[in-house]
PDB file of N, CA and C in Angstrom:
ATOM      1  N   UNK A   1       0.846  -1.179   0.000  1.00  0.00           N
ATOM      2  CA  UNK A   1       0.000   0.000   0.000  1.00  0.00           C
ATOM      3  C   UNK A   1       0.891   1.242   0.000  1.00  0.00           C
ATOM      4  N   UNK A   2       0.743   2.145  -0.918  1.00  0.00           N
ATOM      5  CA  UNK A   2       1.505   3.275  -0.490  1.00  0.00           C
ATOM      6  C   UNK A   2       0.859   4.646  -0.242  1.00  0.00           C
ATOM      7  N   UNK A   3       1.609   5.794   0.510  1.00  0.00           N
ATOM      8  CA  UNK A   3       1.239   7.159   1.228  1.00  0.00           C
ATOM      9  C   UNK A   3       0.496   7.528  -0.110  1.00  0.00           C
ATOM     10  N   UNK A   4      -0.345   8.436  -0.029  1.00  0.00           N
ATOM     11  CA  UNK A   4      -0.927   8.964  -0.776  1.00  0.00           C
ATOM     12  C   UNK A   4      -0.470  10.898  -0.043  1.00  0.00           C
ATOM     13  N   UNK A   5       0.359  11.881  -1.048  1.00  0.00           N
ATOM     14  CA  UNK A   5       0.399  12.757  -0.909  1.00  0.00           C
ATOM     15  C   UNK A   5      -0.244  14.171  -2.254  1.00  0.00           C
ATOM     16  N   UNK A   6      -1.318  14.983  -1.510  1.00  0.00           N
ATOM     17  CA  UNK A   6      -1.988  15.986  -2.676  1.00  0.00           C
ATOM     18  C   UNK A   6      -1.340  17.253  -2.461  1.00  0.00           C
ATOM     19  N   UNK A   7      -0.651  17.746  -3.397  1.00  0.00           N
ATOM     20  CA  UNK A   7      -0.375  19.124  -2.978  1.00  0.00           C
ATOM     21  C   UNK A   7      -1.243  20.243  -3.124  1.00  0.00           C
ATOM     22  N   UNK A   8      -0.443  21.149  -2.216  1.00  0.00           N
ATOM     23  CA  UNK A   8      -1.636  22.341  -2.120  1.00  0.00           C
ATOM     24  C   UNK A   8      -2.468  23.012  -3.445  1.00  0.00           C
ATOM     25  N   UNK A   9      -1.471  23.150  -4.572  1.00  0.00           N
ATOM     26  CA  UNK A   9      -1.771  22.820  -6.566  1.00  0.00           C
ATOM     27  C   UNK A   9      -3.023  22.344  -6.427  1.00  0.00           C
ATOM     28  N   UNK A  10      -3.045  21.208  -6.506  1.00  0.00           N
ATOM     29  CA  UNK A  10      -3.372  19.820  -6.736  1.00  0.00           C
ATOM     30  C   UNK A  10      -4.923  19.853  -6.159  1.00  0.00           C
ATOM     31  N   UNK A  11      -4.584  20.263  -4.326  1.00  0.00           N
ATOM     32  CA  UNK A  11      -5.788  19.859  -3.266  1.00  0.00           C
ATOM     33  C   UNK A  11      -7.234  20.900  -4.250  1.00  0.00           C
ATOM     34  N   UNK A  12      -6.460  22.338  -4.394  1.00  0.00           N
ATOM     35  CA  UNK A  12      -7.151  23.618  -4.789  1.00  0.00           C
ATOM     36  C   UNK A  12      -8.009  23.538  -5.998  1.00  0.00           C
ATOM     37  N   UNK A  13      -7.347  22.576  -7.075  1.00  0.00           N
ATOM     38  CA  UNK A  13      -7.656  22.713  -8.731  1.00  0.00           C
ATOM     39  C   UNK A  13      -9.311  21.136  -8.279  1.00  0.00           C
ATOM     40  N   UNK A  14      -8.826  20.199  -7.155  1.00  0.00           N
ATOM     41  CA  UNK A  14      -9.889  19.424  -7.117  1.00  0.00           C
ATOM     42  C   UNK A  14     -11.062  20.208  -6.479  1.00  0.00           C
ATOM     43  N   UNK A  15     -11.061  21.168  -5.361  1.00  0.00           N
ATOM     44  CA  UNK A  15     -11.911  21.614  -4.906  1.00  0.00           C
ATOM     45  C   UNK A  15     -12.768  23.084  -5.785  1.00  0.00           C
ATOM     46  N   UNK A  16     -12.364  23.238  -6.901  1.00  0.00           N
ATOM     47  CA  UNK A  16     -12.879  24.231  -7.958  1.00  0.00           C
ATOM     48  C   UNK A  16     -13.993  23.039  -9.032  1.00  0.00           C
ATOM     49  N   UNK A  17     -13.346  22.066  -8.942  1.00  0.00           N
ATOM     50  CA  UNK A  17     -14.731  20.858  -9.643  1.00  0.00           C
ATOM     51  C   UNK A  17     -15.613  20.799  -9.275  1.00  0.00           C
ATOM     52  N   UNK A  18     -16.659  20.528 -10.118  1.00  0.00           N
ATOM     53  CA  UNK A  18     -18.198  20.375  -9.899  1.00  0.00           C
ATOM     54  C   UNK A  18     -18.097  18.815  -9.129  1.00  0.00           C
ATOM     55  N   UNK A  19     -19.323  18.750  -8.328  1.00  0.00           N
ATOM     56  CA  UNK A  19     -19.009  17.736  -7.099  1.00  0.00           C
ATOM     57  C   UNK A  19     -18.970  16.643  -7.778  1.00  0.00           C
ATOM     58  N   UNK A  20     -19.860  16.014  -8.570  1.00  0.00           N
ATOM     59  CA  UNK A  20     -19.401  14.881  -9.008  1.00  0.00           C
ATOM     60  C   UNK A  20     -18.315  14.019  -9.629  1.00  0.00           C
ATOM     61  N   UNK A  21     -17.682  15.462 -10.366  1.00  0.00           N
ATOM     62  CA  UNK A  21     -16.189  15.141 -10.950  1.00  0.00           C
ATOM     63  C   UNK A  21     -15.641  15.043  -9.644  1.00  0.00           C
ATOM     64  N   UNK A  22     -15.625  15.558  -9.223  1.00  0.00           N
ATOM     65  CA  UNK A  22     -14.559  15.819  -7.499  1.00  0.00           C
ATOM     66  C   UNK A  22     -14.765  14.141  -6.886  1.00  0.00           C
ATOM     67  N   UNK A  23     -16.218  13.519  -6.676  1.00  0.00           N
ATOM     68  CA  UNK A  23     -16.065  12.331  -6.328  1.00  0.00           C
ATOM     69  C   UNK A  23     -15.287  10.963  -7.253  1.00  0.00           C
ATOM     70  N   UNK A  24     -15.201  11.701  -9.015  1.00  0.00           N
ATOM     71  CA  UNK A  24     -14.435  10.317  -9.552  1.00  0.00           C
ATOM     72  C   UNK A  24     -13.137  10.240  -9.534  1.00  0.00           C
ATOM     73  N   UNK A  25     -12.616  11.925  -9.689  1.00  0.00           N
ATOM     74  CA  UNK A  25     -11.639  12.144  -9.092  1.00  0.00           C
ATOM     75  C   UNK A  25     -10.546  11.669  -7.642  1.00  0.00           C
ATOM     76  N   UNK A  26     -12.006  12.066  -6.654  1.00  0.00           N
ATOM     77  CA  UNK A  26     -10.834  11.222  -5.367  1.00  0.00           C
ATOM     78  C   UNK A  26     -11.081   9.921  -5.108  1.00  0.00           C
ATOM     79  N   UNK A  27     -12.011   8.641  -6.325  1.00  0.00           N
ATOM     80  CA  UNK A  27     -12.033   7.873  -5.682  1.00  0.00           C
ATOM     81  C   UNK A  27     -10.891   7.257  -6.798  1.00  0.00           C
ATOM     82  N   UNK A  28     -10.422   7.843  -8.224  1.00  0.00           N
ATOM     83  CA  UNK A  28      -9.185   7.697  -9.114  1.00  0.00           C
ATOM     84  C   UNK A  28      -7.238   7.733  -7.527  1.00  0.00           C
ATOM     85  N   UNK A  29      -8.358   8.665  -7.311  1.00  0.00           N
ATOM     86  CA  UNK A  29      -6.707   9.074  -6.470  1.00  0.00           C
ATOM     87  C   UNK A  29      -6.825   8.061  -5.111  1.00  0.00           C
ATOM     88  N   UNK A  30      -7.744   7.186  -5.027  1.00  0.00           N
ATOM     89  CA  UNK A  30      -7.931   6.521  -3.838  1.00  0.00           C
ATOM     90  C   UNK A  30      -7.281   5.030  -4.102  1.00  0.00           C
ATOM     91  N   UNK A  31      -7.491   5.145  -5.704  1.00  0.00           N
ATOM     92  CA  UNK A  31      -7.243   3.290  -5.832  1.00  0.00           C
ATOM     93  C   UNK A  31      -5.712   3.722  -6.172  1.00  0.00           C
ATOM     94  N   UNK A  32      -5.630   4.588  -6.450  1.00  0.00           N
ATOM     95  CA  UNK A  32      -3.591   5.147  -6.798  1.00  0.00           C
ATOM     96  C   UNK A  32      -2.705   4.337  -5.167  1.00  0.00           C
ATOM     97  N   UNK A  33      -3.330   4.942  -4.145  1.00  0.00           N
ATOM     98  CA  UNK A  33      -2.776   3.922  -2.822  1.00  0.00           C
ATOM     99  C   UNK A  33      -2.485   2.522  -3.341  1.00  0.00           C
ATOM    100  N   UNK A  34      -3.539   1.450  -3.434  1.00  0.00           N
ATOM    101  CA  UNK A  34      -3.658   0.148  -3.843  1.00  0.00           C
ATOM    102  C   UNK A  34      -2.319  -0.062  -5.185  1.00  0.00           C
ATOM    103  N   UNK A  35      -2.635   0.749  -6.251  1.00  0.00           N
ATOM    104  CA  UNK A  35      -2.063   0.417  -6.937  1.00  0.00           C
ATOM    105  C   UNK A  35      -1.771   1.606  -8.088  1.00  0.00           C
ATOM    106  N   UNK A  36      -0.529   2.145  -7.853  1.00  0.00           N
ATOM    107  CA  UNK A  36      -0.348   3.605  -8.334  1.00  0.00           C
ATOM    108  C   UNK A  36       0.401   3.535  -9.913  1.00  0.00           C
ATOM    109  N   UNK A  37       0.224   2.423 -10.109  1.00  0.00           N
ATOM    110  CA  UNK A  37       0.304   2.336 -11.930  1.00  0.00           C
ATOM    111  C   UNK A  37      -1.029   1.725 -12.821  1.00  0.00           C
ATOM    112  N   UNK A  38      -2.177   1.839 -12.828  1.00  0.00           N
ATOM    113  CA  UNK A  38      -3.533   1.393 -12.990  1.00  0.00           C
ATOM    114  C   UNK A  38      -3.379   1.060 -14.188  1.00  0.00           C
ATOM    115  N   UNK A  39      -4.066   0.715 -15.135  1.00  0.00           N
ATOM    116  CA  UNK A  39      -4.381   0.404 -16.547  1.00  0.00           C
ATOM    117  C   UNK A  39      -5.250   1.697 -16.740  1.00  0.00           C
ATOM    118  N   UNK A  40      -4.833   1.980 -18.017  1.00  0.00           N
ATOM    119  CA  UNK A  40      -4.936   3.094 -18.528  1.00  0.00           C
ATOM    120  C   UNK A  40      -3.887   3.960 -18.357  1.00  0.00           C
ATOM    121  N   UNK A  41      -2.907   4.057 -17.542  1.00  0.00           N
ATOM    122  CA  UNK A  41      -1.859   5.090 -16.996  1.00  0.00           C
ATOM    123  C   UNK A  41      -0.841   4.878 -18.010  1.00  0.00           C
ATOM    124  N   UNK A  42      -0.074   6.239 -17.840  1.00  0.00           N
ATOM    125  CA  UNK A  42       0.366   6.689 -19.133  1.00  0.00           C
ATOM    126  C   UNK A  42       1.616   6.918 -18.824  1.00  0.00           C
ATOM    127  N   UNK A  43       3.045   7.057 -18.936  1.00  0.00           N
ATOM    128  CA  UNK A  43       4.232   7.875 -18.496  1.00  0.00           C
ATOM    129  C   UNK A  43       4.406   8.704 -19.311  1.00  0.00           C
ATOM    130  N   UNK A  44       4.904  10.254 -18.782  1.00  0.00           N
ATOM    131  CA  UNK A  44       4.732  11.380 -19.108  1.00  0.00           C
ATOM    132  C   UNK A  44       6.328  11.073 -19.983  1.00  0.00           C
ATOM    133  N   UNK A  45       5.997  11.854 -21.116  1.00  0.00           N
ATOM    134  CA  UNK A  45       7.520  12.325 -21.821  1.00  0.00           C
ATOM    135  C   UNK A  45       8.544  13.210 -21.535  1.00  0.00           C
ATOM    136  N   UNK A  46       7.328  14.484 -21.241  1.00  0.00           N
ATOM    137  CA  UNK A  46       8.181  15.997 -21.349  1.00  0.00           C
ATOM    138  C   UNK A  46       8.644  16.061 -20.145  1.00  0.00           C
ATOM    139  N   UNK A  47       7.991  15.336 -18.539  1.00  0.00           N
ATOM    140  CA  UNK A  47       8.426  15.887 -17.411  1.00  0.00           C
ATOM    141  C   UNK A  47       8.232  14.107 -16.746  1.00  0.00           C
ATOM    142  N   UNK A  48       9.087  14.582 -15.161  1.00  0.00           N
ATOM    143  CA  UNK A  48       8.913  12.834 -14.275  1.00  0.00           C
ATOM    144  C   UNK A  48       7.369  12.945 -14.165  1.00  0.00           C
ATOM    145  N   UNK A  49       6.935  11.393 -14.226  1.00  0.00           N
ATOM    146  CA  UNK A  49       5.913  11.357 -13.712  1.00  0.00           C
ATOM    147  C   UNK A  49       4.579  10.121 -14.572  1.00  0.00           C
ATOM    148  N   UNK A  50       3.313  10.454 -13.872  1.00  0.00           N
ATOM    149  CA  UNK A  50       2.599   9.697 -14.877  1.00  0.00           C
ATOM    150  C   UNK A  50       1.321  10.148 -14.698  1.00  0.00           C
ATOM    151  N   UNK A  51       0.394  10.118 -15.564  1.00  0.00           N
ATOM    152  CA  UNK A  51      -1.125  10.270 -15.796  1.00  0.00           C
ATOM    153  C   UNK A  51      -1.873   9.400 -15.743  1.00  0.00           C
ATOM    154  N   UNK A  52      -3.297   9.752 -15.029  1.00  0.00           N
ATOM    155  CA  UNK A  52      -3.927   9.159 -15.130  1.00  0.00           C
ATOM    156  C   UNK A  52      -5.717   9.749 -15.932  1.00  0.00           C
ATOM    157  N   UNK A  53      -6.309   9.016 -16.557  1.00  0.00           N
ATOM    158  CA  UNK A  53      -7.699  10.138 -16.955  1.00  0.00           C
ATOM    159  C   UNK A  53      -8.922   9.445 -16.874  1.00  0.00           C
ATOM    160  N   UNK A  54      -9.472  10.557 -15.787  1.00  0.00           N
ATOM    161  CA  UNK A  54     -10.902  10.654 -15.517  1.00  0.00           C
ATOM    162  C   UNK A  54     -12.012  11.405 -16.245  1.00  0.00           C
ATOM    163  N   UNK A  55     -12.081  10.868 -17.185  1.00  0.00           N
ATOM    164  CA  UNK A  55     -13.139  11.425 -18.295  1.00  0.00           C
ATOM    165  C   UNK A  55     -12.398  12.604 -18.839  1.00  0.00           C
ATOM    166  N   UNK A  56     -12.658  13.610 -19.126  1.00  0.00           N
ATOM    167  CA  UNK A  56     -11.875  15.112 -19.525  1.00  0.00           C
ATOM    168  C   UNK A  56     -10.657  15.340 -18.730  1.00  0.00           C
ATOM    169  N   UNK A  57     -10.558  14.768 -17.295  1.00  0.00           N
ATOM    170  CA  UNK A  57      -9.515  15.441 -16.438  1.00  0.00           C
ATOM    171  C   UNK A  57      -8.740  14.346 -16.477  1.00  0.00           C
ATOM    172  N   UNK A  58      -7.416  15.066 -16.204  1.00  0.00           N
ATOM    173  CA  UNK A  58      -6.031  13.943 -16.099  1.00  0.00           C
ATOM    174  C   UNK A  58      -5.721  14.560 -14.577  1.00  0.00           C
ATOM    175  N   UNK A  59      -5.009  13.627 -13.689  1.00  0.00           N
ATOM    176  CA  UNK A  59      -4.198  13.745 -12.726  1.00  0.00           C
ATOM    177  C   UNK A  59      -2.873  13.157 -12.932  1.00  0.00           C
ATOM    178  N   UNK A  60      -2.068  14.114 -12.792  1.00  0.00           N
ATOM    179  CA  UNK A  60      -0.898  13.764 -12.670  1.00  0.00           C
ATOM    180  C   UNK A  60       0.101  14.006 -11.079  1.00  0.00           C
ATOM    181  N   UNK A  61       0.544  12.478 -11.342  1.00  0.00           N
ATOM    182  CA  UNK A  61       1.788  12.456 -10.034  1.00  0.00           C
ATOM    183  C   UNK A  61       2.837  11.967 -10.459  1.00  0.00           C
ATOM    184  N   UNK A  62       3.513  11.753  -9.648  1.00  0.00           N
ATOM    185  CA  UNK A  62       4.818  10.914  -9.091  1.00  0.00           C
ATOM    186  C   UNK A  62       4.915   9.840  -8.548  1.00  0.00           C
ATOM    187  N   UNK A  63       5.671   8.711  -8.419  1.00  0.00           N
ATOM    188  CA  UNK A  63       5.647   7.467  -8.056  1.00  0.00           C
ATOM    189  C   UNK A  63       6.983   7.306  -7.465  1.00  0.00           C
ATOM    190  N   UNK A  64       7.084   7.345  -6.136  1.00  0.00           N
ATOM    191  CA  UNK A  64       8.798   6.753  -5.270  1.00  0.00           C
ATOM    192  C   UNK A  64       8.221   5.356  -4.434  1.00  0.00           C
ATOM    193  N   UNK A  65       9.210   4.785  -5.571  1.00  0.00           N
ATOM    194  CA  UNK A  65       8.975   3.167  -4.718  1.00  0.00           C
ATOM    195  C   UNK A  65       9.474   3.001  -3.632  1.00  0.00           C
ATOM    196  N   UNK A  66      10.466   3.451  -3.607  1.00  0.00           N
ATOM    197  CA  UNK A  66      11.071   3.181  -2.580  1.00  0.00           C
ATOM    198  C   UNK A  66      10.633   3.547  -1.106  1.00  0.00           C
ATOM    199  N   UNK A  67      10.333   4.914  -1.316  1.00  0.00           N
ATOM    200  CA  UNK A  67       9.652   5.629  -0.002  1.00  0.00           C
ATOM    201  C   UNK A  67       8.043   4.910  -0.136  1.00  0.00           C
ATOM    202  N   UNK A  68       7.423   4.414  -0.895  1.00  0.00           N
ATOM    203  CA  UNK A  68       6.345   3.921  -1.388  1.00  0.00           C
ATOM    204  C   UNK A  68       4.681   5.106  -1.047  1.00  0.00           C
ATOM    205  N   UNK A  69       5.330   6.149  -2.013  1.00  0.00           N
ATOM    206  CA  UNK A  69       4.735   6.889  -1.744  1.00  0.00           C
ATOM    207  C   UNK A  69       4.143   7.788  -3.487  1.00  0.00           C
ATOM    208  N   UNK A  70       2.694   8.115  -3.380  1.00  0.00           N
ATOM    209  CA  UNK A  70       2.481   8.625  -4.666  1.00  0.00           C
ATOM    210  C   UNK A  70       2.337  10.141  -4.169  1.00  0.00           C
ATOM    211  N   UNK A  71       2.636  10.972  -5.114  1.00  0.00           N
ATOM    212  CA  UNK A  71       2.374  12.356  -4.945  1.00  0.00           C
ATOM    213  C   UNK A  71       1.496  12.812  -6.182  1.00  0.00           C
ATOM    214  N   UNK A  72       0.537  13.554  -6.141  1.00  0.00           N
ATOM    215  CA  UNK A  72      -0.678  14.172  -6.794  1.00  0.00           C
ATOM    216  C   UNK A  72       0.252  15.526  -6.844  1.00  0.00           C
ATOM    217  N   UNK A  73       0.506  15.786  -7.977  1.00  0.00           N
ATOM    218  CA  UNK A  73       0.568  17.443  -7.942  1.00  0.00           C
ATOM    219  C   UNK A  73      -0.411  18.239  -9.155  1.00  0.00           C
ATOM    220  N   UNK A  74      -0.985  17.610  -9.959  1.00  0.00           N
ATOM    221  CA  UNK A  74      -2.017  18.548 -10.778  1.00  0.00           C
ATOM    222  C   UNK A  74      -3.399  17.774 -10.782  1.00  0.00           C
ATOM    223  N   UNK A  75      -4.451  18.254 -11.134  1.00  0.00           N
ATOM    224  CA  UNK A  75      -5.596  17.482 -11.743  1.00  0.00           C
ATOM    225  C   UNK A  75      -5.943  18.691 -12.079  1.00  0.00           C
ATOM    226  N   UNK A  76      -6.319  18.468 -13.242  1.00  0.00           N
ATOM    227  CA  UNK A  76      -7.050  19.913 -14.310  1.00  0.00           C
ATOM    228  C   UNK A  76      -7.660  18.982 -15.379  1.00  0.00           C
ATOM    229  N   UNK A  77      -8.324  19.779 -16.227  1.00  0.00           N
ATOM    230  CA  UNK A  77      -9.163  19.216 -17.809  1.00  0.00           C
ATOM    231  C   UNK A  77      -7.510  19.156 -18.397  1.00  0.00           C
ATOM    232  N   UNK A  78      -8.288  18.335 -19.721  1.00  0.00           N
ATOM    233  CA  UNK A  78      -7.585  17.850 -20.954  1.00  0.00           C
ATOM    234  C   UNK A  78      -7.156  18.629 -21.235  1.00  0.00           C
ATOM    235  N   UNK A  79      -7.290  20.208 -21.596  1.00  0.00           N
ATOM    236  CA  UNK A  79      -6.770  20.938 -22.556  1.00  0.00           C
ATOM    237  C   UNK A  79      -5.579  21.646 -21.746  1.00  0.00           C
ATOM    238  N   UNK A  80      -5.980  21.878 -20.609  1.00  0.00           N
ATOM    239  CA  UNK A  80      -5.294  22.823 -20.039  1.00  0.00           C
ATOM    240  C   UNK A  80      -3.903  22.135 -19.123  1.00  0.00           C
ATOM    241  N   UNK A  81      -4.285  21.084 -18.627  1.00  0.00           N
ATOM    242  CA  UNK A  81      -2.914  20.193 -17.881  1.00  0.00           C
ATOM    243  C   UNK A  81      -1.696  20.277 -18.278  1.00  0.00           C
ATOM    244  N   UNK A  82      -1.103  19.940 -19.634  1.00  0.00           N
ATOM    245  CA  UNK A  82       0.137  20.175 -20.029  1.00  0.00           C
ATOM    246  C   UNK A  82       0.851  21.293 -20.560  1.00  0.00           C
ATOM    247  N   UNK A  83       0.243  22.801 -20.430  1.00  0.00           N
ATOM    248  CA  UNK A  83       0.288  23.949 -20.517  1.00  0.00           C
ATOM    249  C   UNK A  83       1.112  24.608 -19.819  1.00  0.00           C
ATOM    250  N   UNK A  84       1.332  24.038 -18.488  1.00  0.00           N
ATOM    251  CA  UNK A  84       1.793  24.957 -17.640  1.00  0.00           C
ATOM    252  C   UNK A  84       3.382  24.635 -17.753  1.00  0.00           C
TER     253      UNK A  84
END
């Protein structure tokens, strides 16, 4: 099982979602504990890390095995996530 960490980014951009996205959202970021490489998940090119997508929205984190810990640092829509 590993830590599940959201950053403050991250916590802010989920709590601006309409509630129901917000629930597929944290229950995406809930099974990431269990198992933080899912099917469907993607590894990022341009930066560390990996995606995951919940209908329009992607979340992206980090994965340290070692510390066995995932970190959440974005969830935004499709268009706008890899922008920044």
């Amino acid at each position: 099982m590993y830590q599940l960490e959201i950053s403050h980014i991250a916590h802010r951009q989920i709590r601006k979602l309409p509630a129901p996205t917000q629930e597929r959202i944290n229950k995406a970021i809930a099974g990431l504990s269990e198992n933080p490489r899912p099917h469907g998940t993607r590894k990022l090119t341009m930066r560390e890390g990996y995606r995951v997508r919940v209908g329009n929205y992607r979340i992206l984190y980090k994965v340290d095995d070692e510390a066995r810990m995932v970190t959440i640092y974005r969830v935004m829509s499709r268009e706008d996530v890899y922008r920044f």
